[in-house]
PDB file of N, CA and C in Angstrom:
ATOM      1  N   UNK A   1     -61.030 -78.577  26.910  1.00  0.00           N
ATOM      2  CA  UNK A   1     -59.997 -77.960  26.077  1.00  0.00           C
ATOM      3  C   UNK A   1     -60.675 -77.181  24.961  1.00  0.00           C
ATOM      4  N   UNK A   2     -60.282 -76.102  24.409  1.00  0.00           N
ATOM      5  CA  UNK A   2     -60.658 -75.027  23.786  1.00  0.00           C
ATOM      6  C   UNK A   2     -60.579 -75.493  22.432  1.00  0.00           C
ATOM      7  N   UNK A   3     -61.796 -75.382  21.473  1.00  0.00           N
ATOM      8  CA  UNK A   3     -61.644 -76.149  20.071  1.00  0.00           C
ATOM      9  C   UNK A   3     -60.052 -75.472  19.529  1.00  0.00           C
ATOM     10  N   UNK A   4     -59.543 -76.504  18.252  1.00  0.00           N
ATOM     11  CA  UNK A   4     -58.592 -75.838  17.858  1.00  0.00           C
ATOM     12  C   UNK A   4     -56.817 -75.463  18.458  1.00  0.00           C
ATOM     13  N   UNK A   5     -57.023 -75.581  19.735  1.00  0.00           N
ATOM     14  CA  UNK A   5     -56.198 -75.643  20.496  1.00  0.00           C
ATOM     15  C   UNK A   5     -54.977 -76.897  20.545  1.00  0.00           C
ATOM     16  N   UNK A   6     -53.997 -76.756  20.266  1.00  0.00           N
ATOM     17  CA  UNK A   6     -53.194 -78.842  20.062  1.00  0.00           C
ATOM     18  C   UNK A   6     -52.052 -78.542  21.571  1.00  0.00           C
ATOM     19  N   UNK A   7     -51.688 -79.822  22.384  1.00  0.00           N
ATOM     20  CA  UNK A   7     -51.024 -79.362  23.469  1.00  0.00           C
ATOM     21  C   UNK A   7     -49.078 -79.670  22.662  1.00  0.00           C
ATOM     22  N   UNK A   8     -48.520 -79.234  23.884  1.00  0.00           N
ATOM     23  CA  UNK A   8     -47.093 -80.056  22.995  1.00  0.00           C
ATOM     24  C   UNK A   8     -46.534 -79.773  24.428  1.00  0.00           C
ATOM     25  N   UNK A   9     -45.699 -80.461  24.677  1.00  0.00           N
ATOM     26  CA  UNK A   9     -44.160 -80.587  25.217  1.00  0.00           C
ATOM     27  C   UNK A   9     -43.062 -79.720  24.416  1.00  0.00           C
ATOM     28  N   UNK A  10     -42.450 -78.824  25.429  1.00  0.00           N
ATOM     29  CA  UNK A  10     -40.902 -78.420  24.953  1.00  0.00           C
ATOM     30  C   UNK A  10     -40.058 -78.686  25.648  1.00  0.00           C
ATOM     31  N   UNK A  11     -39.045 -79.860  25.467  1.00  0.00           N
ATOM     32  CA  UNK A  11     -37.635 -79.548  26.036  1.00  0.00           C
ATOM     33  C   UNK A  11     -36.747 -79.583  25.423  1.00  0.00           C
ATOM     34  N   UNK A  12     -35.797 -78.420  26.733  1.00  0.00           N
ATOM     35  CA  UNK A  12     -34.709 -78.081  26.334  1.00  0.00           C
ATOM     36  C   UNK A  12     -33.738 -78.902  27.143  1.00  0.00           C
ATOM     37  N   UNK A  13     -32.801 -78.172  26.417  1.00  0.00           N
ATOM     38  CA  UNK A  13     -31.457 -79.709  26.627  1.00  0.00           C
ATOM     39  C   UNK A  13     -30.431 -78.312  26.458  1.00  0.00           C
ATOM     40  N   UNK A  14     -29.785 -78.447  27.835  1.00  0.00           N
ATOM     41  CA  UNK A  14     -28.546 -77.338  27.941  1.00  0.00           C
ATOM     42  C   UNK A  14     -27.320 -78.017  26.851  1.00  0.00           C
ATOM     43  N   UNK A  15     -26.579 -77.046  26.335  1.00  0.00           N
ATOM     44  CA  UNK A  15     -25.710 -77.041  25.877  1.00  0.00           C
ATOM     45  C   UNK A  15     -24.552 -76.590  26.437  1.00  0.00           C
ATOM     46  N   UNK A  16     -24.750 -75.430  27.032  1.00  0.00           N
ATOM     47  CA  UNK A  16     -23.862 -74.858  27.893  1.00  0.00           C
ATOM     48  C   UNK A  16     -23.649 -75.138  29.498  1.00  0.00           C
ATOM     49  N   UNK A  17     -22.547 -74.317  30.389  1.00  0.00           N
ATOM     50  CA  UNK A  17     -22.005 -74.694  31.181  1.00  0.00           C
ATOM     51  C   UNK A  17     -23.396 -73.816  32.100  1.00  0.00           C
ATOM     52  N   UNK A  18     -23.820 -74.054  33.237  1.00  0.00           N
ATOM     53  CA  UNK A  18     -24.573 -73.470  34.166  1.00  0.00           C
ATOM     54  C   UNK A  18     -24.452 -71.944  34.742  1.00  0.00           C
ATOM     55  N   UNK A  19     -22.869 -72.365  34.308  1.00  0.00           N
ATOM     56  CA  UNK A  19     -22.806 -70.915  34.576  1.00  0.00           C
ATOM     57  C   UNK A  19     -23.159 -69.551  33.970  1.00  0.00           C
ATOM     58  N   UNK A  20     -23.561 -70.108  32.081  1.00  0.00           N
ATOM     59  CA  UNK A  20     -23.290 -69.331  31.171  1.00  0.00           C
ATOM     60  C   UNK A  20     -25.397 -69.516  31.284  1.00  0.00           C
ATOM     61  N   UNK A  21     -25.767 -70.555  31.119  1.00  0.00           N
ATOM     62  CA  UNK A  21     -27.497 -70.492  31.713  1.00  0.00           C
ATOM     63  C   UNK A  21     -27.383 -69.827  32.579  1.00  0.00           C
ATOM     64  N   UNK A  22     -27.565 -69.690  33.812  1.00  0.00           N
ATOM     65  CA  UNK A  22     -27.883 -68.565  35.056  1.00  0.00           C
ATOM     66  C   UNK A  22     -27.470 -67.039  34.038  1.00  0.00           C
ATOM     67  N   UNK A  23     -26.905 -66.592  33.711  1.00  0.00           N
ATOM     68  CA  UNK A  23     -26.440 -65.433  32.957  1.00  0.00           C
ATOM     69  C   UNK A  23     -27.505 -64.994  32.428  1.00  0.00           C
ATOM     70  N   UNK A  24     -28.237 -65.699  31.201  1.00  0.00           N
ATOM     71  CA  UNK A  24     -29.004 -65.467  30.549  1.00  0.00           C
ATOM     72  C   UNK A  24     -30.730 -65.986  31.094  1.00  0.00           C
ATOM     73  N   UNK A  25     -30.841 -66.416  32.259  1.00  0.00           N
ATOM     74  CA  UNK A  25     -31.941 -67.188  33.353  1.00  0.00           C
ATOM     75  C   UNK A  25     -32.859 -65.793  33.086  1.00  0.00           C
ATOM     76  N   UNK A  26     -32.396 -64.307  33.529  1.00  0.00           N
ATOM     77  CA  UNK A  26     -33.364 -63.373  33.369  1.00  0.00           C
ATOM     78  C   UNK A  26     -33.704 -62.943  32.188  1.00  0.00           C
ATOM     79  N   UNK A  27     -33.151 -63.399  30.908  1.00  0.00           N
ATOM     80  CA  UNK A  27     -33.867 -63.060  29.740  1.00  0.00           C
ATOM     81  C   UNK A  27     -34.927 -64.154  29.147  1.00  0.00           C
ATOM     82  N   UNK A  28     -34.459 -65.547  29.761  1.00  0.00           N
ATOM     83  CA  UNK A  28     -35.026 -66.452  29.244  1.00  0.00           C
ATOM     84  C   UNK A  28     -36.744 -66.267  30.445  1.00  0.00           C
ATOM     85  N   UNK A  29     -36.131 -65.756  31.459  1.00  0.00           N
ATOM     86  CA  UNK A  29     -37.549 -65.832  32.368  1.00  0.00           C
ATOM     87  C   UNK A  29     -38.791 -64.626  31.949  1.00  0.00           C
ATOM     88  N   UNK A  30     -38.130 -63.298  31.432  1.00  0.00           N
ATOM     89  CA  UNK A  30     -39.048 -62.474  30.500  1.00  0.00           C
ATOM     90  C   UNK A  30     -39.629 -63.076  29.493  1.00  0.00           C
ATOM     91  N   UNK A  31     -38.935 -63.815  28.442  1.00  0.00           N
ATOM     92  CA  UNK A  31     -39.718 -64.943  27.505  1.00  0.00           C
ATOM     93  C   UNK A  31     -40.578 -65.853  27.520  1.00  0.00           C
ATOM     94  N   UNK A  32     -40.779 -66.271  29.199  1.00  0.00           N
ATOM     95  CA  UNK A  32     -41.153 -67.184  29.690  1.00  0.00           C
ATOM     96  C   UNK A  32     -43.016 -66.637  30.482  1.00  0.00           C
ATOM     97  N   UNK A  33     -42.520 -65.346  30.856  1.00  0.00           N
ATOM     98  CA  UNK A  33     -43.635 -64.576  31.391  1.00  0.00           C
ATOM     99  C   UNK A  33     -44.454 -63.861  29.973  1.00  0.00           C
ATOM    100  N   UNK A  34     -43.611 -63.774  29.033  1.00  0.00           N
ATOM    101  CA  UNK A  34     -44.467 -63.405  27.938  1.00  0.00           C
ATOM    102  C   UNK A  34     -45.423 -63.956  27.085  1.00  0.00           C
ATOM    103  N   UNK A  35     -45.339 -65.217  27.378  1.00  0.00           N
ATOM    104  CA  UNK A  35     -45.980 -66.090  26.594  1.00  0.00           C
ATOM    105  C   UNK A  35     -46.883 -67.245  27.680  1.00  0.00           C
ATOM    106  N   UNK A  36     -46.385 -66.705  28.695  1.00  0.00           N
ATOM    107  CA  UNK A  36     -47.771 -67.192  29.395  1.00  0.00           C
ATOM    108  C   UNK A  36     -48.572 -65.968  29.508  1.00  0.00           C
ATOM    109  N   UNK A  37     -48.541 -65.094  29.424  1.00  0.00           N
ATOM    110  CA  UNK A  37     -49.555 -63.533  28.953  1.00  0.00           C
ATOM    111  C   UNK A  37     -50.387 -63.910  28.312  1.00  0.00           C
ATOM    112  N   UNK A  38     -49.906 -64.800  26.850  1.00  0.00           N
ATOM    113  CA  UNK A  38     -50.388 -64.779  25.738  1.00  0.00           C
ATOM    114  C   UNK A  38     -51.256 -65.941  25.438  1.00  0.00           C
ATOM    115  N   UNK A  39     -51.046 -66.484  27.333  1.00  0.00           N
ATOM    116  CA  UNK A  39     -51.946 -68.016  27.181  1.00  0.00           C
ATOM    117  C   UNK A  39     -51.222 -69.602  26.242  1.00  0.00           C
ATOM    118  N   UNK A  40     -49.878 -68.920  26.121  1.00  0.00           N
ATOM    119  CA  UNK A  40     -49.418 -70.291  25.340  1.00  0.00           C
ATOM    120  C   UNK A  40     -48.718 -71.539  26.445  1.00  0.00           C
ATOM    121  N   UNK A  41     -48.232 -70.728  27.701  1.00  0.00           N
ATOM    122  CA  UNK A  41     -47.651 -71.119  28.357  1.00  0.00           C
ATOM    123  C   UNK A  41     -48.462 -71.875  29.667  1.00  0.00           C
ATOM    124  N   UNK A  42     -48.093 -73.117  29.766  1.00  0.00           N
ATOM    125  CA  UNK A  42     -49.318 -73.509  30.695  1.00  0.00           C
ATOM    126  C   UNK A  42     -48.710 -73.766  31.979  1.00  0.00           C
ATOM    127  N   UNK A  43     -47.888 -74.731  32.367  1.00  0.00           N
ATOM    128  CA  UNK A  43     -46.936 -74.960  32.940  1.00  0.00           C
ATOM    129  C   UNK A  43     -45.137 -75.249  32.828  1.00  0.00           C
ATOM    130  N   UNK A  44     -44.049 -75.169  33.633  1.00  0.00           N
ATOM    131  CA  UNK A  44     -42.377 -75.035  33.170  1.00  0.00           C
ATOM    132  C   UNK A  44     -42.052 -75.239  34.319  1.00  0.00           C
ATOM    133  N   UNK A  45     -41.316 -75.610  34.281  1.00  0.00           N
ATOM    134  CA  UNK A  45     -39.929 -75.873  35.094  1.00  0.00           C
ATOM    135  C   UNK A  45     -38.013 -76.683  34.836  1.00  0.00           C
ATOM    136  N   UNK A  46     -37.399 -76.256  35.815  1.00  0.00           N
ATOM    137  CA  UNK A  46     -35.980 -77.349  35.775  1.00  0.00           C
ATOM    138  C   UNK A  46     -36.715 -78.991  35.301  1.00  0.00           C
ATOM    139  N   UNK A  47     -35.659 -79.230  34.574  1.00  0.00           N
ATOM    140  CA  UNK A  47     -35.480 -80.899  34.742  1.00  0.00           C
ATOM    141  C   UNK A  47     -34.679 -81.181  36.053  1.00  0.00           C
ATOM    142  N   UNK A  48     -35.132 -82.343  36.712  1.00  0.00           N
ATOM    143  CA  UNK A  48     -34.415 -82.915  37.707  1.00  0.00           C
ATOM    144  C   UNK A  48     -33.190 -83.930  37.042  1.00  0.00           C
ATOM    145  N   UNK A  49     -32.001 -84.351  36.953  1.00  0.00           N
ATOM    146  CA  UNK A  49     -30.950 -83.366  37.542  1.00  0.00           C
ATOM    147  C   UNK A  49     -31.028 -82.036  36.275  1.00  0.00           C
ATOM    148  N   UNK A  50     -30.662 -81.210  36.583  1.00  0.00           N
ATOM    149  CA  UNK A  50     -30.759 -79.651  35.953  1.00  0.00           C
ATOM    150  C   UNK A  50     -29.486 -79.814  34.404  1.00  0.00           C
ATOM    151  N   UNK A  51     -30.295 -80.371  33.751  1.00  0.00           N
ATOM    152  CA  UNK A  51     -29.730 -80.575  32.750  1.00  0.00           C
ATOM    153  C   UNK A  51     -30.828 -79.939  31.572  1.00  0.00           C
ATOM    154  N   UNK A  52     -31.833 -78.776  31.717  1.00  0.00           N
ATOM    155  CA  UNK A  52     -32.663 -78.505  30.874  1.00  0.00           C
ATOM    156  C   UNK A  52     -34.247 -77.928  31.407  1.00  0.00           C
ATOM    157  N   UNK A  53     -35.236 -78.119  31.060  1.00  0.00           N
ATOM    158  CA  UNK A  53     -36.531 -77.509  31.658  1.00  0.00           C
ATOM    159  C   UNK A  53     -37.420 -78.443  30.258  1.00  0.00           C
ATOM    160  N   UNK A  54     -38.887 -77.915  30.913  1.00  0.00           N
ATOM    161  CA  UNK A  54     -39.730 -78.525  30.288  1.00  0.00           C
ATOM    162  C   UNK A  54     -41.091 -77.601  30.474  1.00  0.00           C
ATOM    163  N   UNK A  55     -41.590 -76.942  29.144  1.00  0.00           N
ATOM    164  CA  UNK A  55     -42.610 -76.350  29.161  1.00  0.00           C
ATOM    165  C   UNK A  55     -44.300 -76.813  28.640  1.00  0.00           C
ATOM    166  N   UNK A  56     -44.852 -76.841  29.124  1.00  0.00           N
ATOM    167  CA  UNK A  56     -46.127 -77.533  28.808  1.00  0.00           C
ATOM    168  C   UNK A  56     -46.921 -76.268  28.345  1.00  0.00           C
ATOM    169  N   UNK A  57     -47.281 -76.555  26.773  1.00  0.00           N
ATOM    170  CA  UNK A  57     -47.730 -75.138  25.993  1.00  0.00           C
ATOM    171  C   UNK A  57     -48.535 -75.628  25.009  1.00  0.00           C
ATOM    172  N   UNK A  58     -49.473 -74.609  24.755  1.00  0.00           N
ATOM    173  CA  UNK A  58     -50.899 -75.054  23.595  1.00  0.00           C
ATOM    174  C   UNK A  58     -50.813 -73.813  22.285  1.00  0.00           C
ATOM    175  N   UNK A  59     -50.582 -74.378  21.325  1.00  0.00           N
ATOM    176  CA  UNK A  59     -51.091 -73.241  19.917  1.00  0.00           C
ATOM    177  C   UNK A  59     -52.091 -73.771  19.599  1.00  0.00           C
ATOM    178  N   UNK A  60     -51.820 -72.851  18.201  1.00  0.00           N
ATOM    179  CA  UNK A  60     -52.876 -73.066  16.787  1.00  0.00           C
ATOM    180  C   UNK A  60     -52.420 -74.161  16.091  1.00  0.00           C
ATOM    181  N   UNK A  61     -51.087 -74.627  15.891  1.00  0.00           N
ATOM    182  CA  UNK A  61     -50.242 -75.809  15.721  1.00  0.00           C
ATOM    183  C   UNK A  61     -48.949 -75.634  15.723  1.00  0.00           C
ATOM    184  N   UNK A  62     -47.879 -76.655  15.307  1.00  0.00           N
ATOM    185  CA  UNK A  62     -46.518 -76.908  15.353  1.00  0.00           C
ATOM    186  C   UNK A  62     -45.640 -75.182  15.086  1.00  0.00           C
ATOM    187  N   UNK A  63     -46.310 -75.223  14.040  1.00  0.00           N
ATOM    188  CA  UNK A  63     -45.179 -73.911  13.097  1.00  0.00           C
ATOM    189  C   UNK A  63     -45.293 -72.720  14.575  1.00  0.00           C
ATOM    190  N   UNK A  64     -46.281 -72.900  14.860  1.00  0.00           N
ATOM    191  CA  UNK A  64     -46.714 -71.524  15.708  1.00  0.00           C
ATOM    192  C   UNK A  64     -45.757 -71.705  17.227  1.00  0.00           C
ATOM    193  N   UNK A  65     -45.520 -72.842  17.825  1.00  0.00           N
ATOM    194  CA  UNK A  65     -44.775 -73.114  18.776  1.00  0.00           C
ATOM    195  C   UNK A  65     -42.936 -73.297  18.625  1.00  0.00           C
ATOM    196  N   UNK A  66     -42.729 -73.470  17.274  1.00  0.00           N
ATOM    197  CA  UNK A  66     -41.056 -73.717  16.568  1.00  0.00           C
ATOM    198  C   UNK A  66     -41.452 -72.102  16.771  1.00  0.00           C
ATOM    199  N   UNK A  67     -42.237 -70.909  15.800  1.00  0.00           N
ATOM    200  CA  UNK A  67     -41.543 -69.505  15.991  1.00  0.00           C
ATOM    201  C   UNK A  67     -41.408 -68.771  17.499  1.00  0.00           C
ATOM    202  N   UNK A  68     -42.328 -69.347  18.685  1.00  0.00           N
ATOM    203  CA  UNK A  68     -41.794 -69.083  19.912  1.00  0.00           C
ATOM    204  C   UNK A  68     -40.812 -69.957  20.581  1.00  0.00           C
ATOM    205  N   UNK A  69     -40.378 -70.673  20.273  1.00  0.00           N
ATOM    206  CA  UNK A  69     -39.325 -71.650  20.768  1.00  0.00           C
ATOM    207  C   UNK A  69     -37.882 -70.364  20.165  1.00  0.00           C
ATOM    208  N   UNK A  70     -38.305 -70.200  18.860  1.00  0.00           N
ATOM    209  CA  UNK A  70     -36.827 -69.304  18.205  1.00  0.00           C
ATOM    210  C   UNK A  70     -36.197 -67.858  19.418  1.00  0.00           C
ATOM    211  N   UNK A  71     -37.940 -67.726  20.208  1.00  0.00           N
ATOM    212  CA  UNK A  71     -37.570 -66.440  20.308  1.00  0.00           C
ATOM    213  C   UNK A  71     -37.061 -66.394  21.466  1.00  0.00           C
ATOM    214  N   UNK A  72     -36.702 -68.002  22.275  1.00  0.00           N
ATOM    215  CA  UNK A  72     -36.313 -67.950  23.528  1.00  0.00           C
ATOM    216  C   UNK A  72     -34.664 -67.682  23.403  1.00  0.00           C
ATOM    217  N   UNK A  73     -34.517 -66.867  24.615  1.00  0.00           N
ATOM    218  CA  UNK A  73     -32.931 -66.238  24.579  1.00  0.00           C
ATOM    219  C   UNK A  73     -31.919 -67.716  24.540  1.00  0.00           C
ATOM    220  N   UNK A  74     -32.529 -68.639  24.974  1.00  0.00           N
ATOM    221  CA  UNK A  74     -31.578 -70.059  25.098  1.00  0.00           C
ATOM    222  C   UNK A  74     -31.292 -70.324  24.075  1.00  0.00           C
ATOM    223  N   UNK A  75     -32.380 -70.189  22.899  1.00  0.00           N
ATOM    224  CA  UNK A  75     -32.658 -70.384  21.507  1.00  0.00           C
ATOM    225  C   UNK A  75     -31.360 -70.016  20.635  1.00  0.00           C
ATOM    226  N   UNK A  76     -31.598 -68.705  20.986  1.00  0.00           N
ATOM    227  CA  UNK A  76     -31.477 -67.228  20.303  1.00  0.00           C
ATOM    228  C   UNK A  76     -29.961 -67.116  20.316  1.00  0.00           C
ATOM    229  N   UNK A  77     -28.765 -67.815  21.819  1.00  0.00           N
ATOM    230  CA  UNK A  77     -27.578 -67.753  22.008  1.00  0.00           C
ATOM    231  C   UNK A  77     -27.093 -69.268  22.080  1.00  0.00           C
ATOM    232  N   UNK A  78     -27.582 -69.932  21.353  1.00  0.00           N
ATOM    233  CA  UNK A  78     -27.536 -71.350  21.050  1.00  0.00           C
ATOM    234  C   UNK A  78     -26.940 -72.214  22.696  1.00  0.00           C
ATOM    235  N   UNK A  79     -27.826 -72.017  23.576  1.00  0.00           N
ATOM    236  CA  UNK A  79     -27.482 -72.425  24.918  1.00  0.00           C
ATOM    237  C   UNK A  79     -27.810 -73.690  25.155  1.00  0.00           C
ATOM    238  N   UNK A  80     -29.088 -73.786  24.141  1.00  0.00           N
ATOM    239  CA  UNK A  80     -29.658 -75.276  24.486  1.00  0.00           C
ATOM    240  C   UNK A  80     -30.262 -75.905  22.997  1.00  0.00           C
ATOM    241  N   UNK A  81     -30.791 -76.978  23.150  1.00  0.00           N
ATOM    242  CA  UNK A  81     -31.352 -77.823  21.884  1.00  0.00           C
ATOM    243  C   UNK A  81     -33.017 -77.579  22.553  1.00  0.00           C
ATOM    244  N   UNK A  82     -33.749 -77.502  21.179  1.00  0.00           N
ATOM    245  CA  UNK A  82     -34.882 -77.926  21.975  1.00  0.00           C
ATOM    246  C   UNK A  82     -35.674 -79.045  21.415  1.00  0.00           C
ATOM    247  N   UNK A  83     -36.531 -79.387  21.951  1.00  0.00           N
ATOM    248  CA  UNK A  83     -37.402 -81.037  21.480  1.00  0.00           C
ATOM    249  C   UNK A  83     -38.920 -80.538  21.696  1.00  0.00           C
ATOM    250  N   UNK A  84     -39.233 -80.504  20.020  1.00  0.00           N
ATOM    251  CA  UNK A  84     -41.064 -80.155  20.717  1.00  0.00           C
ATOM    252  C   UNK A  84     -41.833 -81.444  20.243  1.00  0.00           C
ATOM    253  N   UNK A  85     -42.873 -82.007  21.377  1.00  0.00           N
ATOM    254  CA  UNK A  85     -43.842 -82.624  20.827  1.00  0.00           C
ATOM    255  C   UNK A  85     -45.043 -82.675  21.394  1.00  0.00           C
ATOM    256  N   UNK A  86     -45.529 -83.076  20.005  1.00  0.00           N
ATOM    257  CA  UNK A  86     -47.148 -82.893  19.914  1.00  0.00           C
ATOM    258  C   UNK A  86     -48.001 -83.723  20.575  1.00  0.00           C
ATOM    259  N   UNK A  87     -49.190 -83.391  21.259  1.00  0.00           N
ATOM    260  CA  UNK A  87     -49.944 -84.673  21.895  1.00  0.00           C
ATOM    261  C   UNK A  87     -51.469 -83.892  21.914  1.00  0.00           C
ATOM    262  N   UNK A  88     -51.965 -84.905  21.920  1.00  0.00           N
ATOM    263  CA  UNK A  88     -53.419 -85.121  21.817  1.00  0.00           C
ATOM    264  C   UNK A  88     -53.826 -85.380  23.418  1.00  0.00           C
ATOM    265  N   UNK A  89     -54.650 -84.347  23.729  1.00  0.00           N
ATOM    266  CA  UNK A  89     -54.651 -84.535  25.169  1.00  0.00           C
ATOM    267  C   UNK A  89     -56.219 -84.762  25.499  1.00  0.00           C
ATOM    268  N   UNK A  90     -56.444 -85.877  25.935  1.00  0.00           N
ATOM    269  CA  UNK A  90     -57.676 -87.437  25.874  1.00  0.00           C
ATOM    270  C   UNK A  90     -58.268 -86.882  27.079  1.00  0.00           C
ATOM    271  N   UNK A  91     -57.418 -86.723  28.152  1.00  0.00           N
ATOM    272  CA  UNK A  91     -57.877 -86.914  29.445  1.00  0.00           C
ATOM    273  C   UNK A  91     -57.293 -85.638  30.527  1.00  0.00           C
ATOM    274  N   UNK A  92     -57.931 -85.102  31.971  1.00  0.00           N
ATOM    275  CA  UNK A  92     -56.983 -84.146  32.586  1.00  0.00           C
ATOM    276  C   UNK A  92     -57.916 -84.383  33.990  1.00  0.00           C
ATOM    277  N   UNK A  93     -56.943 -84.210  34.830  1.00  0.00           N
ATOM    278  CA  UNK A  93     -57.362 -84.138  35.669  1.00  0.00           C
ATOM    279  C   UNK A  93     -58.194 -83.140  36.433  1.00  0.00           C
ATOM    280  N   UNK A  94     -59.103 -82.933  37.149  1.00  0.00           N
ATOM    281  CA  UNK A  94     -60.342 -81.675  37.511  1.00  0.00           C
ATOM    282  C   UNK A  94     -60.025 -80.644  38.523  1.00  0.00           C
ATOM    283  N   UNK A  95     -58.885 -81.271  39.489  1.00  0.00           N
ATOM    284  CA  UNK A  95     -58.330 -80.389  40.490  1.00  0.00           C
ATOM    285  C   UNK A  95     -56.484 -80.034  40.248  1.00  0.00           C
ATOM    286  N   UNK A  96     -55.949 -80.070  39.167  1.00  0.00           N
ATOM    287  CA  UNK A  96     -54.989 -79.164  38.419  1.00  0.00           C
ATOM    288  C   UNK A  96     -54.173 -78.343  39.237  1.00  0.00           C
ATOM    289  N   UNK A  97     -54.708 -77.708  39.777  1.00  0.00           N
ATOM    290  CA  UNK A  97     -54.278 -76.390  40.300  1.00  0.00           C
ATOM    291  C   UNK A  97     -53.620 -77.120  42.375  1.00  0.00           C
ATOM    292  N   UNK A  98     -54.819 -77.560  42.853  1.00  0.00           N
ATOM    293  CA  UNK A  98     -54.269 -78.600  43.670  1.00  0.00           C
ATOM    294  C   UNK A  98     -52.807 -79.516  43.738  1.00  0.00           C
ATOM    295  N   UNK A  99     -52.929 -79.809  42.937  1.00  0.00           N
ATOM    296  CA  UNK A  99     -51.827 -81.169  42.223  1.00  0.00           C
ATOM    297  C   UNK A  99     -50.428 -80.888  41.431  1.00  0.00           C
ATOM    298  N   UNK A 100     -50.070 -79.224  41.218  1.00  0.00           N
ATOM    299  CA  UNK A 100     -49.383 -79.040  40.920  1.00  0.00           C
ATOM    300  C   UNK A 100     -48.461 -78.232  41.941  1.00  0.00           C
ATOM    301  N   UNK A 101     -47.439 -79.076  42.192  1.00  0.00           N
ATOM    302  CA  UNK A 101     -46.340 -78.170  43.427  1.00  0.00           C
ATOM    303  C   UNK A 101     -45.495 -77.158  42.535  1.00  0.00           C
ATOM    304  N   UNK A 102     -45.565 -75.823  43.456  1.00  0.00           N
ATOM    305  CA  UNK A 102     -44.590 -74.754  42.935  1.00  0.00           C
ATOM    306  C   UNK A 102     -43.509 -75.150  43.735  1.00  0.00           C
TER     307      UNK A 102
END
């Protein structure tokens, strides 16, 4: 892991009806491609049952991950809640890329 670097958890927690998420799915997925550009974004997906998603993302620290959390369209049209936390990441596994199903 890259000095300086802290990992965190984001989830979101729908607020709205599915129907009104899918609507806004292609703005939130540009937000989503932008910031894995930018290397913040590591891994995401649905929660199983589809009540939300979960992004696995690294800053400089907290403040820096709350102002990209603001800028997500879910954010932005109060669609969802979000939950960030911080972790100290000890250990990882070496074949990653293997082990993760798309």
């Amino acid at each position: 892991m890259q000095a300086g670097v802290i990992m965190f958890v984001i989830e979101l927690i729908y607020k709205a009806a599915l129907a009104e998420i899918d609507r806004s799915m292609p703005a939130h997925v540009d937000f989503l491609k932008k910031y894995y550009a930018a290397g913040n974004f590591l891994i995401s997906g649905r929660k199983i049952p589809r009540d939300g998603g979960i992004i696995l993302a690294v800053g400089r620290n907290r403040q820096q991950i709350e102002a990209i959390v603001r800028e997500d369209p879910f954010y932005e049209r109060g669609l969802a809640d979000f939950r960030i936390v911080q972790f100290r990441a000890s250990q990882r596994a070496d074949d990653i890329p293997q082990r993760v199903e798309k």
